[in-house]
Structures are given as C-alpha cells and as structure tokens.
PDB file of N, CA and C in Angstrom:
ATOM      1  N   UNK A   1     -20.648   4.721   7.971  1.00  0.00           N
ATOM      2  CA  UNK A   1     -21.877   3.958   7.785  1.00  0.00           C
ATOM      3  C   UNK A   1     -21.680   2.585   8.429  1.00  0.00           C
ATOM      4  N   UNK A   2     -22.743   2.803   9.288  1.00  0.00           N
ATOM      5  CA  UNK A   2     -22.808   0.859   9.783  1.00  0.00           C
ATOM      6  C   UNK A   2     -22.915   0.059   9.363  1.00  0.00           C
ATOM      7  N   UNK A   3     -23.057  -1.428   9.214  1.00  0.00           N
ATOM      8  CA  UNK A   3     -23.384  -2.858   8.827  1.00  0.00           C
ATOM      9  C   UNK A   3     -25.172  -2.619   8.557  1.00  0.00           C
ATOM     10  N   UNK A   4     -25.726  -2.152   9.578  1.00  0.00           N
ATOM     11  CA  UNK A   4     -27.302  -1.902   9.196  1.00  0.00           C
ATOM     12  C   UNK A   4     -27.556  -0.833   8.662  1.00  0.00           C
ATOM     13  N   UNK A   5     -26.506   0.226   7.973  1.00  0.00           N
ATOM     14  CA  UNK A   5     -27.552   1.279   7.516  1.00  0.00           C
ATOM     15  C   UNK A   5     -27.305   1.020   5.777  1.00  0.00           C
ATOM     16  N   UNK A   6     -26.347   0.055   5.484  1.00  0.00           N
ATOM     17  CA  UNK A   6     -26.195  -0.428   4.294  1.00  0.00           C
ATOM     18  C   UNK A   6     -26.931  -1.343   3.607  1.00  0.00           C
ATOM     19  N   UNK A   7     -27.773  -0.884   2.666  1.00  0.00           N
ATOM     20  CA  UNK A   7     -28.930  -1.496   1.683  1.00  0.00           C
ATOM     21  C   UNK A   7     -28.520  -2.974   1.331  1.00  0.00           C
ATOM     22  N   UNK A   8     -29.335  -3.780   1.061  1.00  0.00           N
ATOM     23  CA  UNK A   8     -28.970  -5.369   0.157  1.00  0.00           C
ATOM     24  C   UNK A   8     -28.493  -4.804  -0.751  1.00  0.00           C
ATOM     25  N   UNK A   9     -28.480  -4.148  -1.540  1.00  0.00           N
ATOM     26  CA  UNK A   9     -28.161  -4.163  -3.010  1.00  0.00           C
ATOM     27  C   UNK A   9     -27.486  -2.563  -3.195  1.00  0.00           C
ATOM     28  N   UNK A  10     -26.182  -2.567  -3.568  1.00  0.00           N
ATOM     29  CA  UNK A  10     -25.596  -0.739  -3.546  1.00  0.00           C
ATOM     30  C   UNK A  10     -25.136  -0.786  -4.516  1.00  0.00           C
ATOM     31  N   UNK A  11     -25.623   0.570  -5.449  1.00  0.00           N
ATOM     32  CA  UNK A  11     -25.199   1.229  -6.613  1.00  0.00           C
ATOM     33  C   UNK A  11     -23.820   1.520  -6.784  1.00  0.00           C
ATOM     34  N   UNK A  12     -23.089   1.466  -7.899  1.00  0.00           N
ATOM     35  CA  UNK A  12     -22.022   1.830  -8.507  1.00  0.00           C
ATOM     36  C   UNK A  12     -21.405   2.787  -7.507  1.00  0.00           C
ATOM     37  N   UNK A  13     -22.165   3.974  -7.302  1.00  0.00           N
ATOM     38  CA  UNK A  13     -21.758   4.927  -6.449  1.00  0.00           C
ATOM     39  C   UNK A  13     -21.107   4.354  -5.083  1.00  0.00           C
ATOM     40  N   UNK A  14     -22.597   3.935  -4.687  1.00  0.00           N
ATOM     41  CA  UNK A  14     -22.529   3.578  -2.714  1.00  0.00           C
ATOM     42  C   UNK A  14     -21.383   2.754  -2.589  1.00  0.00           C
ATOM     43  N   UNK A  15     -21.441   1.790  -3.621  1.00  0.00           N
ATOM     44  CA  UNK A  15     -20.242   0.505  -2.977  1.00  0.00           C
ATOM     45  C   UNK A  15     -18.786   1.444  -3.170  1.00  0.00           C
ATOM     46  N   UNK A  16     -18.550   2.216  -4.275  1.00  0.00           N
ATOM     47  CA  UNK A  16     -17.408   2.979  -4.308  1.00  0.00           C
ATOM     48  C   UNK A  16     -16.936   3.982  -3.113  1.00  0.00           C
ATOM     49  N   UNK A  17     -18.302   4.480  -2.959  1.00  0.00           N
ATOM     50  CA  UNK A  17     -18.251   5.323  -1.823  1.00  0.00           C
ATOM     51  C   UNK A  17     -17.885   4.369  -0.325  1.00  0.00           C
ATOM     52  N   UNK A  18     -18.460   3.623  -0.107  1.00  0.00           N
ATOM     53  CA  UNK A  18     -18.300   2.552   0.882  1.00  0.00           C
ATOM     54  C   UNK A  18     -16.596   2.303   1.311  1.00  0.00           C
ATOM     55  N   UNK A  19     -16.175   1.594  -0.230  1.00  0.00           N
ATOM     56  CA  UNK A  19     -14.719   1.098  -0.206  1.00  0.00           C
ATOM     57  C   UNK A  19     -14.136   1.905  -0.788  1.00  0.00           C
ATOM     58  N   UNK A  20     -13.982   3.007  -0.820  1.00  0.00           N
ATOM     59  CA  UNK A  20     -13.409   4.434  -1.090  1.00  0.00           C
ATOM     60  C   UNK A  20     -12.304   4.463  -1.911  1.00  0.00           C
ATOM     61  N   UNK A  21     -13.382   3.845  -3.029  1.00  0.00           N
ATOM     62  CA  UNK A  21     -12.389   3.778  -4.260  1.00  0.00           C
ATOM     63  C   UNK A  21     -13.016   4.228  -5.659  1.00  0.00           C
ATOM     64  N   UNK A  22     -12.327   4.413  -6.887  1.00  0.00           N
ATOM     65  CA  UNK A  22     -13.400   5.171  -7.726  1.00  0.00           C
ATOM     66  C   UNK A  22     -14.183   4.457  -8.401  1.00  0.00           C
ATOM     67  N   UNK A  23     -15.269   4.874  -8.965  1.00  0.00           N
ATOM     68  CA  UNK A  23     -16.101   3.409  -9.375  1.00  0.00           C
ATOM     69  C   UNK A  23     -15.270   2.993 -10.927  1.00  0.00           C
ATOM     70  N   UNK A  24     -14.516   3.408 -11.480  1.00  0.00           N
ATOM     71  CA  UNK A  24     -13.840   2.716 -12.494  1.00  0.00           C
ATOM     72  C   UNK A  24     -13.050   1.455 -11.728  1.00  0.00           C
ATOM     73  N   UNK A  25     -12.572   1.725 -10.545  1.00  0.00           N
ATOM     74  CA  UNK A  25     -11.668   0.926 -10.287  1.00  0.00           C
ATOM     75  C   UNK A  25     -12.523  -0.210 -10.037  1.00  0.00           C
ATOM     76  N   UNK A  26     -13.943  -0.425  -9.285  1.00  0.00           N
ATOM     77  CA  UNK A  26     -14.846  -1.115  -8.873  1.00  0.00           C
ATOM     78  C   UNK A  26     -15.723  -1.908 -10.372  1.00  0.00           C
ATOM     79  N   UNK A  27     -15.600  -1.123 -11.377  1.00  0.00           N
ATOM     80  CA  UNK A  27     -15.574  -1.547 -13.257  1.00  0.00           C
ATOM     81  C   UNK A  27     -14.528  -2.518 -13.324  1.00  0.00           C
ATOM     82  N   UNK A  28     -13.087  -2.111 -12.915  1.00  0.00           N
ATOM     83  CA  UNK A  28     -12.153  -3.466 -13.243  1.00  0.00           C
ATOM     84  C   UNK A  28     -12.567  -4.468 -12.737  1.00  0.00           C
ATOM     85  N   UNK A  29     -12.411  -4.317 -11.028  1.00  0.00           N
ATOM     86  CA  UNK A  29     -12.737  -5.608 -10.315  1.00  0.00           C
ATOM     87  C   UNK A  29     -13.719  -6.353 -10.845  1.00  0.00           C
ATOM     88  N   UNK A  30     -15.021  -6.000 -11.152  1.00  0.00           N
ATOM     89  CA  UNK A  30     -15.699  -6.794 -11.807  1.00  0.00           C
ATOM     90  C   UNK A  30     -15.545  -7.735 -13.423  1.00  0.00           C
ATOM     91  N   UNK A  31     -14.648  -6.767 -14.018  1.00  0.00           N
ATOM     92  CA  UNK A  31     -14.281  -7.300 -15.156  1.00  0.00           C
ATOM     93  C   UNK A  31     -13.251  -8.408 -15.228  1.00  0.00           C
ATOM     94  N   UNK A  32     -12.346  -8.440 -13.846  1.00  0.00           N
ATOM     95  CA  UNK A  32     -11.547  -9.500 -13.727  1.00  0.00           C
ATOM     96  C   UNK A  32     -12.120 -10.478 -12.842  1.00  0.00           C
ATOM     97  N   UNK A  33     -13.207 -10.089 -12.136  1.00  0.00           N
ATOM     98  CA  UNK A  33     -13.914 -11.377 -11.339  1.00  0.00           C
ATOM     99  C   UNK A  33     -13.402 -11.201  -9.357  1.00  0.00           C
ATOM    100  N   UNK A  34     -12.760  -9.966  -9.272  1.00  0.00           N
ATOM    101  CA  UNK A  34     -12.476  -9.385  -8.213  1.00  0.00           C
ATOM    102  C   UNK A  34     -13.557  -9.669  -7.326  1.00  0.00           C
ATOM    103  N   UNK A  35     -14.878  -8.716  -8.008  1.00  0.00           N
ATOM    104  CA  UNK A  35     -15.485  -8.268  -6.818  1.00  0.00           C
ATOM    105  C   UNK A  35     -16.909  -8.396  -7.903  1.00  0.00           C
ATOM    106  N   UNK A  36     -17.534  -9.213  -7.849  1.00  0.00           N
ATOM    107  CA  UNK A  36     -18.815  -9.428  -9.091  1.00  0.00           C
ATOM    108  C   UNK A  36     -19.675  -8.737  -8.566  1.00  0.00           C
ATOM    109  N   UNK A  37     -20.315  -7.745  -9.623  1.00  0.00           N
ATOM    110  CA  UNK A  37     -21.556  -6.869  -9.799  1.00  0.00           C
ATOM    111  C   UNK A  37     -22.554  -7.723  -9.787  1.00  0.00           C
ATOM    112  N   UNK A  38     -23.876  -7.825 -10.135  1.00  0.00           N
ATOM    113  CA  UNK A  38     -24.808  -8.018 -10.781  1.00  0.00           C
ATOM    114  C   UNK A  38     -25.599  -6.766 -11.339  1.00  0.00           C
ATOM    115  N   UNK A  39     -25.799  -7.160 -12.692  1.00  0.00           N
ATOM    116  CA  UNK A  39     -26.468  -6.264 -13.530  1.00  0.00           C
ATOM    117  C   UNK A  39     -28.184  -6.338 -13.825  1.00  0.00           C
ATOM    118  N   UNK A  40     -28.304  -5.178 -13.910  1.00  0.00           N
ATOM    119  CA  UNK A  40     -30.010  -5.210 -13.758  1.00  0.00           C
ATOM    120  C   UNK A  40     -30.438  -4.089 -15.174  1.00  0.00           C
ATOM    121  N   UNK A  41     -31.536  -4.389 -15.632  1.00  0.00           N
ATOM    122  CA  UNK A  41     -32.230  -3.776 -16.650  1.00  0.00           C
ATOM    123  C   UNK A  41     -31.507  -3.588 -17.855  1.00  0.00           C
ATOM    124  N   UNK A  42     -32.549  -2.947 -18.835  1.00  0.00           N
ATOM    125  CA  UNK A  42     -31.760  -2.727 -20.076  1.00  0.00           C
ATOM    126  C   UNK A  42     -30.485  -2.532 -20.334  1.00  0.00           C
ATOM    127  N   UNK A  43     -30.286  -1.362 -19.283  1.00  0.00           N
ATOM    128  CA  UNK A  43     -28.528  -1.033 -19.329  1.00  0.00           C
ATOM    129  C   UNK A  43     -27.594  -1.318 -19.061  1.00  0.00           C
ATOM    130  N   UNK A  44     -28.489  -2.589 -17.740  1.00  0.00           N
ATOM    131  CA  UNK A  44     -27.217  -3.503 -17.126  1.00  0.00           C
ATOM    132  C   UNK A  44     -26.432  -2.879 -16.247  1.00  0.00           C
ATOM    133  N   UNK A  45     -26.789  -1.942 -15.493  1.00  0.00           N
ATOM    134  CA  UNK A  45     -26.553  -0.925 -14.421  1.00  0.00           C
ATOM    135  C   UNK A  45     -25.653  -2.113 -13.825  1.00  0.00           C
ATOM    136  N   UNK A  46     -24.785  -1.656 -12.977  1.00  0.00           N
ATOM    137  CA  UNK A  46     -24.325  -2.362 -11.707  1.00  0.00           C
ATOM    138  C   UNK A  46     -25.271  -2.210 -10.450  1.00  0.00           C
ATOM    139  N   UNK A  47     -24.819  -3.123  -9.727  1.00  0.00           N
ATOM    140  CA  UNK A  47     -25.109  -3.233  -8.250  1.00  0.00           C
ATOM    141  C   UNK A  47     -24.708  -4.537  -7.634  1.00  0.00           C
ATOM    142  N   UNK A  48     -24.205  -3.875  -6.342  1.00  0.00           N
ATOM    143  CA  UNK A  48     -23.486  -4.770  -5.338  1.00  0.00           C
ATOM    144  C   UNK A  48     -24.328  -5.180  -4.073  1.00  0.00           C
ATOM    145  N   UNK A  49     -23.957  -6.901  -3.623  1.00  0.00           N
ATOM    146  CA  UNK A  49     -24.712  -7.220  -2.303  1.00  0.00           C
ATOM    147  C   UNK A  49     -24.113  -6.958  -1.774  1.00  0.00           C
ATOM    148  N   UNK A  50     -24.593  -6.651  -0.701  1.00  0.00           N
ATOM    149  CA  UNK A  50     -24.067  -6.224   0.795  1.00  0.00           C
ATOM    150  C   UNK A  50     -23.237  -6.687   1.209  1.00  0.00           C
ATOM    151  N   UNK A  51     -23.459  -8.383   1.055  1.00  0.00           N
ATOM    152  CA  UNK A  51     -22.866  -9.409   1.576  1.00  0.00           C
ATOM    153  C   UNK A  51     -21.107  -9.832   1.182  1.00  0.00           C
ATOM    154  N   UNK A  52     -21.430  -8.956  -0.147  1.00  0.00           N
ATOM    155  CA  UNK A  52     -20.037  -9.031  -1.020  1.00  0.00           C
ATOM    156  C   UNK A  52     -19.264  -7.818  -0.664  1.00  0.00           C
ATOM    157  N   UNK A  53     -19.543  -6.816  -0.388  1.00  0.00           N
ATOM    158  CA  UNK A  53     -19.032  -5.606  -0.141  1.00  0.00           C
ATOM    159  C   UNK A  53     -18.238  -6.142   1.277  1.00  0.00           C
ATOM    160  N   UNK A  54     -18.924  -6.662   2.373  1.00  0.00           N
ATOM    161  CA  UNK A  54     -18.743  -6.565   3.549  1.00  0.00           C
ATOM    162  C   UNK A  54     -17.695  -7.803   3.613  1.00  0.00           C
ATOM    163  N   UNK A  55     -17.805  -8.469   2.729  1.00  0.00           N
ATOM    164  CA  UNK A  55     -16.655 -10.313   2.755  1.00  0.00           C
ATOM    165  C   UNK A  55     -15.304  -9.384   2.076  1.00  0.00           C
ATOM    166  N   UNK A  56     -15.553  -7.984   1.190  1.00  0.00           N
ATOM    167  CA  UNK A  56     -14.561  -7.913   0.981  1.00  0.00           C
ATOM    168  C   UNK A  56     -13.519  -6.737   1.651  1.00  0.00           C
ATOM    169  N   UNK A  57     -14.426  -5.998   2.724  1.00  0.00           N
ATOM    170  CA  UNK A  57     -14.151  -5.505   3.564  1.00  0.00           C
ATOM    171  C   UNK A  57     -12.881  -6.096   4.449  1.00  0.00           C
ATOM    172  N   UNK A  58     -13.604  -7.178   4.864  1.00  0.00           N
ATOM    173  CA  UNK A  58     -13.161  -8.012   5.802  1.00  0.00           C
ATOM    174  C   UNK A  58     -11.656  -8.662   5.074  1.00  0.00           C
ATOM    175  N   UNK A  59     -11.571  -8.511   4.186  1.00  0.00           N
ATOM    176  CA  UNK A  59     -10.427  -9.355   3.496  1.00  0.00           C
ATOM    177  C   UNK A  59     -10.568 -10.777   2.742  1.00  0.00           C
ATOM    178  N   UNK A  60     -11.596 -11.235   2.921  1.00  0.00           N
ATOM    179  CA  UNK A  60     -11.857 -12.155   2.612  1.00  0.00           C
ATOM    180  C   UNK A  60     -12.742 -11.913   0.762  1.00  0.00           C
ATOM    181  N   UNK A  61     -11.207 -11.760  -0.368  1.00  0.00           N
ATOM    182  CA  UNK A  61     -11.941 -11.362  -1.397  1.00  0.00           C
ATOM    183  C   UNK A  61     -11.712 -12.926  -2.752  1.00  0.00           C
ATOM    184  N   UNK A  62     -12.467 -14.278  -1.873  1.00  0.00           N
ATOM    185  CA  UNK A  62     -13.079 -15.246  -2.541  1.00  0.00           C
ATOM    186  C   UNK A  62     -14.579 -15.073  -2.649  1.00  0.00           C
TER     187      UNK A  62
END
C-alpha cells in the first residue's frame, strides 16, 4: 500500500496490518505512549493518523 492509498484515520486493524504487527501489540504502544491512538465513540474504538503511522514508519517514533 502506498502513501496515497492510506486513509487519514486507520482502524485497529489497517494500522496493524500496515506495520505488520498484531493489534495487541499496537494496544501496548498506545498504553505506554509509543504510538497514540485516538479514540472515538461510546466504545472508544481506536484509530490511527496517517501522519503518525507514517513518522513511525520512518523511524521517527517522537
């Protein structure tokens, strides 16, 4: 997947799928401040920006 075919905002799944890791592991990072989710609706779903996925791609995981 390219830089443009990746949504602003990727589900639990996509970003795991993306950085090919399991989404528990993508649960820690957020819980230690790794890699911050933002949560949406009642349930507080995850979801990741693009922008964060791709800074942490790059190595750059400030």
């Amino acid at each position: 997947m390219n830089e443009s075919q990746i949504p602003p905002l990727l589900s639990l799944r996509e970003a795991s799928e993306i950085l090919k890791c399991h989404p528990n592991t993508l649960r820690l990072w957020d819980k230690k401040g790794i890699l911050k989710a933002v949560r949406f609706g009642e349930r507080r779903d995850r979801r990741y920006k693009k922008e964060d996925i791709l800074k942490f791609l790059q190595g750059d995981k400030k």
